[in-house]
N, C-alpha and C. Protein backbone atom coordinates (compact mmCIF):
# COMPACT_ATOMS: atom_id res chain seq x y z
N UNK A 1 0.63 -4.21 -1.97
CA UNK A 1 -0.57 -3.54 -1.55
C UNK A 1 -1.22 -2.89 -2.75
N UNK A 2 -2.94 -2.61 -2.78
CA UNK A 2 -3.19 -2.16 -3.77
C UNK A 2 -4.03 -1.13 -3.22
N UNK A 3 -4.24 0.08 -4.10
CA UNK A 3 -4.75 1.61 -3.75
C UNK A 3 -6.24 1.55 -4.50
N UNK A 4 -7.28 1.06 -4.68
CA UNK A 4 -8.24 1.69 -5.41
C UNK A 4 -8.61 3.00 -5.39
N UNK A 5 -8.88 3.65 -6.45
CA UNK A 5 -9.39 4.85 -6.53
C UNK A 5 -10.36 4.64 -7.72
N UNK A 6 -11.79 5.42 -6.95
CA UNK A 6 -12.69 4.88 -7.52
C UNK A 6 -13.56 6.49 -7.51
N UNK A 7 -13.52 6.97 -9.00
CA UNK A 7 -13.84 8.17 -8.85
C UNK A 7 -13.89 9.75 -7.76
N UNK A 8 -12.73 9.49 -7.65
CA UNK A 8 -12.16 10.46 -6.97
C UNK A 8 -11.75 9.94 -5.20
N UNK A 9 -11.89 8.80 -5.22
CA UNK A 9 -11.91 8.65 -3.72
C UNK A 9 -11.01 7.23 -3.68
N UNK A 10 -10.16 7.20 -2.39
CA UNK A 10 -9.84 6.48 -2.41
C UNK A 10 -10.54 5.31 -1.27
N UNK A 11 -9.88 4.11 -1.55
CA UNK A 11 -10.41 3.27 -0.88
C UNK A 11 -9.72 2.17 0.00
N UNK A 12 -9.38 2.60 1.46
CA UNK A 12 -8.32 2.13 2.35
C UNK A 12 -9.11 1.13 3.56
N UNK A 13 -8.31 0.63 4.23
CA UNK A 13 -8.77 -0.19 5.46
C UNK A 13 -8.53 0.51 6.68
N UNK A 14 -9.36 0.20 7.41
CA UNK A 14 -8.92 0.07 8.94
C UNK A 14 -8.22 -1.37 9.27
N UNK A 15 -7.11 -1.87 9.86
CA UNK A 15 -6.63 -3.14 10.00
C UNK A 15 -6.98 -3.40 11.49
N UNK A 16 -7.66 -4.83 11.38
CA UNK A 16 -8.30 -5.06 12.36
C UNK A 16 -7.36 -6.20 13.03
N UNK A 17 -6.27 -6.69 12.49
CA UNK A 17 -5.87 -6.99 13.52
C UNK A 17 -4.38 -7.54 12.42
N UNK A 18 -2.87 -7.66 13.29
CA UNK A 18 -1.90 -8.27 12.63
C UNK A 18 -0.94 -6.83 12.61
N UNK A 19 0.40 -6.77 11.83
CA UNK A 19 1.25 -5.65 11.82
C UNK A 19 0.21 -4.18 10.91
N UNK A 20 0.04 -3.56 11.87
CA UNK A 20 -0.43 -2.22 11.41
C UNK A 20 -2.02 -2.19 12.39
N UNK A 21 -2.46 -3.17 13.05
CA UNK A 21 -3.42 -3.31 14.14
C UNK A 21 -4.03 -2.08 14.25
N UNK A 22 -5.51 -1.11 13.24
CA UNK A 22 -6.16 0.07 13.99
C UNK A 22 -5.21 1.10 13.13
N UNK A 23 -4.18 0.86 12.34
CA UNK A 23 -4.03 1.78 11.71
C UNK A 23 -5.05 1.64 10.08
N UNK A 24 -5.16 3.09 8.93
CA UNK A 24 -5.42 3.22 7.94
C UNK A 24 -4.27 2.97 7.19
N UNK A 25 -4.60 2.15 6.36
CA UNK A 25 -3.86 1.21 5.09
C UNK A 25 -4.37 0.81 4.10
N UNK A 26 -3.34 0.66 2.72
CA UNK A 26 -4.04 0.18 1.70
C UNK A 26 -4.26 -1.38 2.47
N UNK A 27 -4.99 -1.91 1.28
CA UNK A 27 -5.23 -3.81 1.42
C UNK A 27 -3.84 -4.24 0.91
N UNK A 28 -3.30 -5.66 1.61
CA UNK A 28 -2.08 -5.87 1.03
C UNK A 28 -2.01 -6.70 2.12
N UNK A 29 -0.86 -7.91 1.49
CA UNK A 29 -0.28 -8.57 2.23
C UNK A 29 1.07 -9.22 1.59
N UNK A 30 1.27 -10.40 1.59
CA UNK A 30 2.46 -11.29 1.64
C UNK A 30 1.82 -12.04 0.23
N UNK A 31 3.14 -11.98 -0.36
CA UNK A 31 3.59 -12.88 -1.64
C UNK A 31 3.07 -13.89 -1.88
N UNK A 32 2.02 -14.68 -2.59
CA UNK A 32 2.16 -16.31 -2.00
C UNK A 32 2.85 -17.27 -3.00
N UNK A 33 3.46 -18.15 -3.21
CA UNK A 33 4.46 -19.20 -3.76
C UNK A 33 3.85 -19.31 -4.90
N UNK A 34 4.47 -18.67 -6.04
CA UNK A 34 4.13 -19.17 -7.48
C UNK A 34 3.52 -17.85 -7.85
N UNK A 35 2.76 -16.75 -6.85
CA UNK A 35 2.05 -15.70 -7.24
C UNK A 35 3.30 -14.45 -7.76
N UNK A 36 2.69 -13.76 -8.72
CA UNK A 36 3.33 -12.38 -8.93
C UNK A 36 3.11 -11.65 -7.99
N UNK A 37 3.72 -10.26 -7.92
CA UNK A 37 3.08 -9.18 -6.72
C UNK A 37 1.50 -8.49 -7.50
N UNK A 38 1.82 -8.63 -8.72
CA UNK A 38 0.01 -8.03 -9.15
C UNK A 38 -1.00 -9.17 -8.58
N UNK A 39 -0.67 -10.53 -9.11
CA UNK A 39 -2.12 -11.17 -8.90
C UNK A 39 -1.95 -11.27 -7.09
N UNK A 40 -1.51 -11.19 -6.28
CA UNK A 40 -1.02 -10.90 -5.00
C UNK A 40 -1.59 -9.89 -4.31
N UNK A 41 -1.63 -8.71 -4.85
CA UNK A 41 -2.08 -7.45 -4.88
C UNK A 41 -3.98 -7.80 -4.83
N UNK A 42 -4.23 -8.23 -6.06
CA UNK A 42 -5.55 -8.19 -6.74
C UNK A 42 -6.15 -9.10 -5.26
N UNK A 43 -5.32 -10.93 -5.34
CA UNK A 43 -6.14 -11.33 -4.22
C UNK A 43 -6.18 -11.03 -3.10
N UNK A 44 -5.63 -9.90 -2.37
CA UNK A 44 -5.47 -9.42 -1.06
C UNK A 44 -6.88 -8.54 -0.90
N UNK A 45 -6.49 -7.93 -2.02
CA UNK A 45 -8.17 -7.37 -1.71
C UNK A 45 -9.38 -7.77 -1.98
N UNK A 46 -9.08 -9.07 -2.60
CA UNK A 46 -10.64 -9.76 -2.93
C UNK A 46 -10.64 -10.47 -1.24
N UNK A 47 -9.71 -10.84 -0.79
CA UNK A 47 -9.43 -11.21 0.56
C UNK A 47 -10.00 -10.34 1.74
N UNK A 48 -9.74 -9.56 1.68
CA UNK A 48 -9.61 -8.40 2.69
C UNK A 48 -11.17 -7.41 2.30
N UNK A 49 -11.43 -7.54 1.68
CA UNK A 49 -12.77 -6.40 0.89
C UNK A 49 -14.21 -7.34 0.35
N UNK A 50 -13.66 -8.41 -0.13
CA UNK A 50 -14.49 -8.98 -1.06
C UNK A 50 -15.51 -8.10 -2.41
N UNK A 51 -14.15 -7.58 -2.42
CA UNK A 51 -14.40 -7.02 -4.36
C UNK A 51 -13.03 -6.98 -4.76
N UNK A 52 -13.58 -7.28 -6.49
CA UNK A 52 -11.72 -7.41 -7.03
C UNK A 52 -12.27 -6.10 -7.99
N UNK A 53 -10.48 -5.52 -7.76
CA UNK A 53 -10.06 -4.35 -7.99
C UNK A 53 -9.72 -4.65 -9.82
N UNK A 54 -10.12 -3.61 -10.33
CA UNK A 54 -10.25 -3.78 -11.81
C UNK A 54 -8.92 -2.82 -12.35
N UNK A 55 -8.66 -3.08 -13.26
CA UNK A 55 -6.94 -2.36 -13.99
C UNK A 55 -6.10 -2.17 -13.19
N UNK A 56 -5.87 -3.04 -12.82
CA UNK A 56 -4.42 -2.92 -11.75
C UNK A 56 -3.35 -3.00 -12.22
N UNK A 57 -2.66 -1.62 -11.70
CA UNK A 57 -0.85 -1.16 -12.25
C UNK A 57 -0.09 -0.45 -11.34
N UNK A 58 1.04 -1.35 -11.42
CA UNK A 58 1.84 -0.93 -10.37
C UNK A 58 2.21 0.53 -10.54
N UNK A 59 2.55 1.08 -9.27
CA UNK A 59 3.18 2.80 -9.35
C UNK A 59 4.39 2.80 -8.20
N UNK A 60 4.65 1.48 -7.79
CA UNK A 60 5.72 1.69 -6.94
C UNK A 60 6.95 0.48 -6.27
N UNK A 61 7.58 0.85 -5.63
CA UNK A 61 8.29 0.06 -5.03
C UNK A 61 8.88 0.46 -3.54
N UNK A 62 9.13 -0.48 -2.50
CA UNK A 62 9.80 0.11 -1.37
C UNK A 62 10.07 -1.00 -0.54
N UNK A 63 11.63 -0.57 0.02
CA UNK A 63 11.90 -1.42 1.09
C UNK A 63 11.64 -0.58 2.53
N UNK A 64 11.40 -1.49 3.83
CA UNK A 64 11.34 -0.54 4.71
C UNK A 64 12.14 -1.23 6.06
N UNK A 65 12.89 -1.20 6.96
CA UNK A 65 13.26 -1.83 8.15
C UNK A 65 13.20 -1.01 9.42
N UNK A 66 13.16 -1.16 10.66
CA UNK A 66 13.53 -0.97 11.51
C UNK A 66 14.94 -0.38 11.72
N UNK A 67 15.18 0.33 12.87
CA UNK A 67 16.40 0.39 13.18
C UNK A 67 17.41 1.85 11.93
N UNK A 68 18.02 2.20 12.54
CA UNK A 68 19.05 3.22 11.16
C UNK A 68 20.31 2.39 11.04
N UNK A 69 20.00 1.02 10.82
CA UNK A 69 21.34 0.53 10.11
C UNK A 69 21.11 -0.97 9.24
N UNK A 70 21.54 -1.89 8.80
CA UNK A 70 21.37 -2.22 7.38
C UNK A 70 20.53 -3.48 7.64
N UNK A 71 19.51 -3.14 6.35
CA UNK A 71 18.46 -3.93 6.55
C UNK A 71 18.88 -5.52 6.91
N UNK A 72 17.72 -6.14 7.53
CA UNK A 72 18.16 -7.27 8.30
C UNK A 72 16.82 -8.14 7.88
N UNK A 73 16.89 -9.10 8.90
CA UNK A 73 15.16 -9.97 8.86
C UNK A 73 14.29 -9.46 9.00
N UNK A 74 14.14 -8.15 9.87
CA UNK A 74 13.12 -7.45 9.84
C UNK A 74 12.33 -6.75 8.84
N UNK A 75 13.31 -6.57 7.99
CA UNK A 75 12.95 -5.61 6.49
C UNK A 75 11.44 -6.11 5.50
N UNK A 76 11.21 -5.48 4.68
CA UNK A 76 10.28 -5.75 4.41
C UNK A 76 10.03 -5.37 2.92
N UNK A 77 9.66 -5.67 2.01
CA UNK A 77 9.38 -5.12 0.31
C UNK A 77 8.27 -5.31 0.06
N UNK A 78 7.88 -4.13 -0.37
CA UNK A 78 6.62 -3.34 -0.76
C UNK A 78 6.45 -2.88 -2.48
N UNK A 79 5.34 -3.83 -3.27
CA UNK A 79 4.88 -3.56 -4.63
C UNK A 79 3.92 -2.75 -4.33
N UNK A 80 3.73 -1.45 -4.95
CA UNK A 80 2.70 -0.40 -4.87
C UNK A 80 1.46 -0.75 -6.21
N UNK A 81 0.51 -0.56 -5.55
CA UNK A 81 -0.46 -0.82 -7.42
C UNK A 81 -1.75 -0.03 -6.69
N UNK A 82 -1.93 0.69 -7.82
CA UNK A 82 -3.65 1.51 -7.66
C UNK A 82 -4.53 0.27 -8.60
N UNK A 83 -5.67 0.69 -8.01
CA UNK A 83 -6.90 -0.26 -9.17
C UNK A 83 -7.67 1.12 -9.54
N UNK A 84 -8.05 1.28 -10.89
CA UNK A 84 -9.40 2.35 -11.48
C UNK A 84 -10.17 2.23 -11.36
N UNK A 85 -11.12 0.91 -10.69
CA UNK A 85 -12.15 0.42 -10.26
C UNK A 85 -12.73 -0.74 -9.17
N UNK A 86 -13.28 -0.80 -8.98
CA UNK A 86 -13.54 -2.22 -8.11
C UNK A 86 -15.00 -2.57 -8.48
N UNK A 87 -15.04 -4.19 -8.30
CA UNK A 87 -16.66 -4.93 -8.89
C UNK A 87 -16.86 -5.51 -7.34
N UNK A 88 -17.98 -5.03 -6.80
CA UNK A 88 -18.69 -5.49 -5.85
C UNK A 88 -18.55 -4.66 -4.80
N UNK A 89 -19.15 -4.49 -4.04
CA UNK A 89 -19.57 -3.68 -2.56
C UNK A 89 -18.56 -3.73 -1.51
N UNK A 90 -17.66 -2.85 -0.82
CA UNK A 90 -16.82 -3.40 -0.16
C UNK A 90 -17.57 -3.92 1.30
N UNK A 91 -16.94 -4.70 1.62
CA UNK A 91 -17.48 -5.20 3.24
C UNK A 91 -16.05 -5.59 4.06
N UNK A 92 -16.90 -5.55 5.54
CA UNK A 92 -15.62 -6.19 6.60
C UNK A 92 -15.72 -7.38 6.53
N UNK A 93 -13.82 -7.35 6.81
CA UNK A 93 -13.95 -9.05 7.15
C UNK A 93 -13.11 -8.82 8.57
N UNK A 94 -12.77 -10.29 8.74
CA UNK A 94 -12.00 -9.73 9.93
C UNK A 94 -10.68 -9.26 9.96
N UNK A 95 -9.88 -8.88 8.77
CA UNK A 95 -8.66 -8.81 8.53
C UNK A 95 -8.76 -6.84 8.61
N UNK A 96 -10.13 -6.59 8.01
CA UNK A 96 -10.05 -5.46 7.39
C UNK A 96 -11.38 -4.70 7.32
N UNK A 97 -11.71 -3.46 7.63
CA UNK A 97 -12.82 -2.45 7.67
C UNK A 97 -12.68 -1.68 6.46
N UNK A 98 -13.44 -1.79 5.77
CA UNK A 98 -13.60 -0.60 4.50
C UNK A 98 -13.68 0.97 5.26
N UNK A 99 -12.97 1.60 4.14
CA UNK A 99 -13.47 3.13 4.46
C UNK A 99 -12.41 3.92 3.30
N UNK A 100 -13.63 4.76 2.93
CA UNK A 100 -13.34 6.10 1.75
C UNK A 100 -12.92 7.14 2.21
N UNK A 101 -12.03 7.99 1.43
CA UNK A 101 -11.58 9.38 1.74
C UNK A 101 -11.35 9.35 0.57
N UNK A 102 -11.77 11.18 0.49
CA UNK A 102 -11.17 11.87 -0.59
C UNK A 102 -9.95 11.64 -0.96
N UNK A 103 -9.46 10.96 -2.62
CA UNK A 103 -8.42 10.84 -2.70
C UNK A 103 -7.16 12.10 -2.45
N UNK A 104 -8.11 13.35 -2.36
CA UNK A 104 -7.19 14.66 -2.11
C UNK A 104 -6.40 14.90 -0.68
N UNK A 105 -7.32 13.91 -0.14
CA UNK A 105 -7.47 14.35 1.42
C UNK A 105 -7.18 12.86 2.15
N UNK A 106 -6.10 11.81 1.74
CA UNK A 106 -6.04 10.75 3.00
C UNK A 106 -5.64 11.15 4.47
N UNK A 107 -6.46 10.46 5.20
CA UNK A 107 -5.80 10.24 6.75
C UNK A 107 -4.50 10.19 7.01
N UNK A 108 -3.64 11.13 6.94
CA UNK A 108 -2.08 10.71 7.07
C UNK A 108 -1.91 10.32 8.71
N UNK A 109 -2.61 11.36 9.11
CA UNK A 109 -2.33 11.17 10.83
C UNK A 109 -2.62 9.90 11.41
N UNK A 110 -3.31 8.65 10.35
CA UNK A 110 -3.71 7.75 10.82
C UNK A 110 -3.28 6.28 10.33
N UNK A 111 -2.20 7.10 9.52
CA UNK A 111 -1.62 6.23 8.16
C UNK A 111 0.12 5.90 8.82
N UNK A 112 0.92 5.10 8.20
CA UNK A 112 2.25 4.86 8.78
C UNK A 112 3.34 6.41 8.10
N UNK A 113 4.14 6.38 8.96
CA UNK A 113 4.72 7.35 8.76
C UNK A 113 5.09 7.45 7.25
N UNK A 114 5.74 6.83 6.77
CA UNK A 114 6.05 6.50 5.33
C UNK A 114 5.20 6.49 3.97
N UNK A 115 3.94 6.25 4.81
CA UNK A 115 2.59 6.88 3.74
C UNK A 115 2.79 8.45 3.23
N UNK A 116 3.14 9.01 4.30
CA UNK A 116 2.80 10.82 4.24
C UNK A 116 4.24 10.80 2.93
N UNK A 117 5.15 10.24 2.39
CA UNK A 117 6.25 10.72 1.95
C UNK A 117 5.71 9.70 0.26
N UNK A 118 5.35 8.96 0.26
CA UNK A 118 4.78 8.14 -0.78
C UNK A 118 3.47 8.33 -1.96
N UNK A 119 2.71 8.22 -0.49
CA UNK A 119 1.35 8.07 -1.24
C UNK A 119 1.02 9.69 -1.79
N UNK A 120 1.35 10.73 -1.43
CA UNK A 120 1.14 11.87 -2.29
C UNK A 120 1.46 11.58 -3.83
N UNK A 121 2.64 10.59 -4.08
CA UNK A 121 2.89 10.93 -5.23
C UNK A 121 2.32 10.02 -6.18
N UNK A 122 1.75 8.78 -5.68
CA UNK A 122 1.02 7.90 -6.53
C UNK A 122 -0.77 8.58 -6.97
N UNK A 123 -0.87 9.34 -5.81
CA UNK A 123 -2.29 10.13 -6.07
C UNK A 123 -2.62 10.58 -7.58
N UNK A 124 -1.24 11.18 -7.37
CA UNK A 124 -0.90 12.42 -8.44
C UNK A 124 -0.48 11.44 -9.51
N UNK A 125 0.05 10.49 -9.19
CA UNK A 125 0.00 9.10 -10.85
C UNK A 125 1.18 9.22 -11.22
N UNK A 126 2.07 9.60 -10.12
CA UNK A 126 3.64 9.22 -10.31
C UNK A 126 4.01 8.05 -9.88
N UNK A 127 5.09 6.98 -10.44
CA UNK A 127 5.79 6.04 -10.03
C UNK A 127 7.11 6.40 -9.27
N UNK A 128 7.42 5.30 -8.29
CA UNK A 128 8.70 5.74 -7.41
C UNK A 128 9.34 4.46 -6.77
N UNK A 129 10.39 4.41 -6.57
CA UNK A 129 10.85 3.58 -5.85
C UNK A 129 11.48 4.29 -4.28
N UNK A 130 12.21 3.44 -3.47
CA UNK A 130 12.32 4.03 -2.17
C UNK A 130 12.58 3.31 -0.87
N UNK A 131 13.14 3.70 -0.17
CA UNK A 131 13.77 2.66 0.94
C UNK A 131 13.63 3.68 2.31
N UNK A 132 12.85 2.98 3.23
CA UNK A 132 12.60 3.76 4.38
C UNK A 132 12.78 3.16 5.44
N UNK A 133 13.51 3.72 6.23
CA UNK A 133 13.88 3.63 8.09
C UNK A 133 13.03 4.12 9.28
N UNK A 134 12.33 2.89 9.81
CA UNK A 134 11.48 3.71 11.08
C UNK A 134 12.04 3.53 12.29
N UNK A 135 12.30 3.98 13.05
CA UNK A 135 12.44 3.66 14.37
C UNK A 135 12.22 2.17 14.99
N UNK A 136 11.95 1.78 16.17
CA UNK A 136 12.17 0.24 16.56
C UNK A 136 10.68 0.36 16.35
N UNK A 137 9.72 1.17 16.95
CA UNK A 137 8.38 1.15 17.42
C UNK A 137 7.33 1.59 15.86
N UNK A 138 8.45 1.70 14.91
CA UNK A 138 7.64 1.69 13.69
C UNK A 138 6.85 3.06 13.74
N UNK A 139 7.16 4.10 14.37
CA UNK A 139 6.16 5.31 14.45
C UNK A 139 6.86 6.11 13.78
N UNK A 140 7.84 5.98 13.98
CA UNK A 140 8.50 7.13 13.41
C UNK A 140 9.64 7.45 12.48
N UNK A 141 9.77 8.16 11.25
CA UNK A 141 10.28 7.43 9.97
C UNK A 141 11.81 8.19 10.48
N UNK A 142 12.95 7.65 10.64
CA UNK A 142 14.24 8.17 11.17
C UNK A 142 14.97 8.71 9.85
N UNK A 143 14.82 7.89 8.59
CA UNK A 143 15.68 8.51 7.23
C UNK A 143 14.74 7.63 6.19
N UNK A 144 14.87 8.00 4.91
CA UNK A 144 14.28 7.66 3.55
C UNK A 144 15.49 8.33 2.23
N UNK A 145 15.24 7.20 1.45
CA UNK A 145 15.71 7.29 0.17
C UNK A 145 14.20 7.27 -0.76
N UNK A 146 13.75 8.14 -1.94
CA UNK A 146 13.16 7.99 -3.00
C UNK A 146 13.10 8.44 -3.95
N UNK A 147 13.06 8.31 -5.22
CA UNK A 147 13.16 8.70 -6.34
C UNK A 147 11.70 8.17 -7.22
N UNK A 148 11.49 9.43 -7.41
CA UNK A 148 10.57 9.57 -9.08
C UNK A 148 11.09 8.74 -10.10
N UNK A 149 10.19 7.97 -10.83
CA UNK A 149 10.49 7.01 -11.85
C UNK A 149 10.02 7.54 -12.82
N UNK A 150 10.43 7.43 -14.01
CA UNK A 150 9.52 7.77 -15.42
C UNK A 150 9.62 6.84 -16.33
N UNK A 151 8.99 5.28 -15.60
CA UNK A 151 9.83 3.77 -16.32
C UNK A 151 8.47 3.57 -17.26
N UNK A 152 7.37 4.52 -17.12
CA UNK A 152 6.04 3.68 -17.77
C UNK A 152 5.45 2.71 -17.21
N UNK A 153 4.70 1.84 -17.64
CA UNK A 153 4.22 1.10 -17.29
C UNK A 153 5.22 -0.27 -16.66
N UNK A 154 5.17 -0.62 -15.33
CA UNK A 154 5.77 -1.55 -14.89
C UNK A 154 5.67 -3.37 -15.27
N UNK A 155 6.44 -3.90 -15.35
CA UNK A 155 6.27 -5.63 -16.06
C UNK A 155 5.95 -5.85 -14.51
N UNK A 156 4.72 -5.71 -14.30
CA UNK A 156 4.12 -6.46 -12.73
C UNK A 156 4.03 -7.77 -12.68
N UNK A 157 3.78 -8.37 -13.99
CA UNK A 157 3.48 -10.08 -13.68
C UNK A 157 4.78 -10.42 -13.59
């Protein structure tokens, strides 16, 4: 997934339809065969937005599953990356609704549980890694592992 922040604001979706359906989210999706998680990152939101996100660098990592016991098929891995800019106008598509908030101030109440424990710290331009447990219904975060990184700049490609 990738975070633009674009002079003070960030720049998230409404998901219009698929896992996270009506919730606020970065843009992001699935790996594709041969892709890194940056250029992955970059085309999700040229996908999802139709603007590509300019200096893109990773700030994170995370696994997340269902259930409080050991990750399974359900699980899931998560590359974190902010962009410093974006070229072109965001618009809807059908995957995804643009919308800004103060980067001070995201929608947590509208965001996955696991946002509220994360995304504070990439705001602030910390890196982290991290492994999180939600419940079956995905609402509710049951336990988390994370740690502050001080690795520098990440080998994203």
């Amino acid at each position: 997934m990738c975070h633009p922040i674009v002079d003070d604001d960030l720049l998230l979706i409404r998901k219009q339809r698929g896992l996270g359906e009506g919730k606020i989210v970065g843009p992001g999706g699935k790996i594709e065969t041969g892709e890194t998680p940056a250029e992955a990152a970059r085309r999700e939101v040229r996908e999802e937005l139709h603007v590509d996100p300019i200096d893109v660098g990773k700030r994170g990592e995370f696994g997340f599953h269902s259930r409080d016991d050991e990750p399974d098929d359900d699980s899931m891995f998560v590359h974190v990356f902010t962009a410093e800019e974006i070229e072109g106008t965001p618009t809807t598509t059908e995957e995804a609704e643009p919308v800004w908030y103060p980067a001070d101030d995201p929608p947590f109440d509208e965001m996955w549980a696991t946002d509220r424990i994360w995304l504070p710290h990439v705001l602030d331009g910390e890196s982290f890694t991290g492994e999180f447990v939600l419940s079956d219904d995905g609402e509710s975060l049951l336990s988390y592992e994370m740690d502050l990184t001080d690795v520098g700049p990440w080998n994203d490609e």
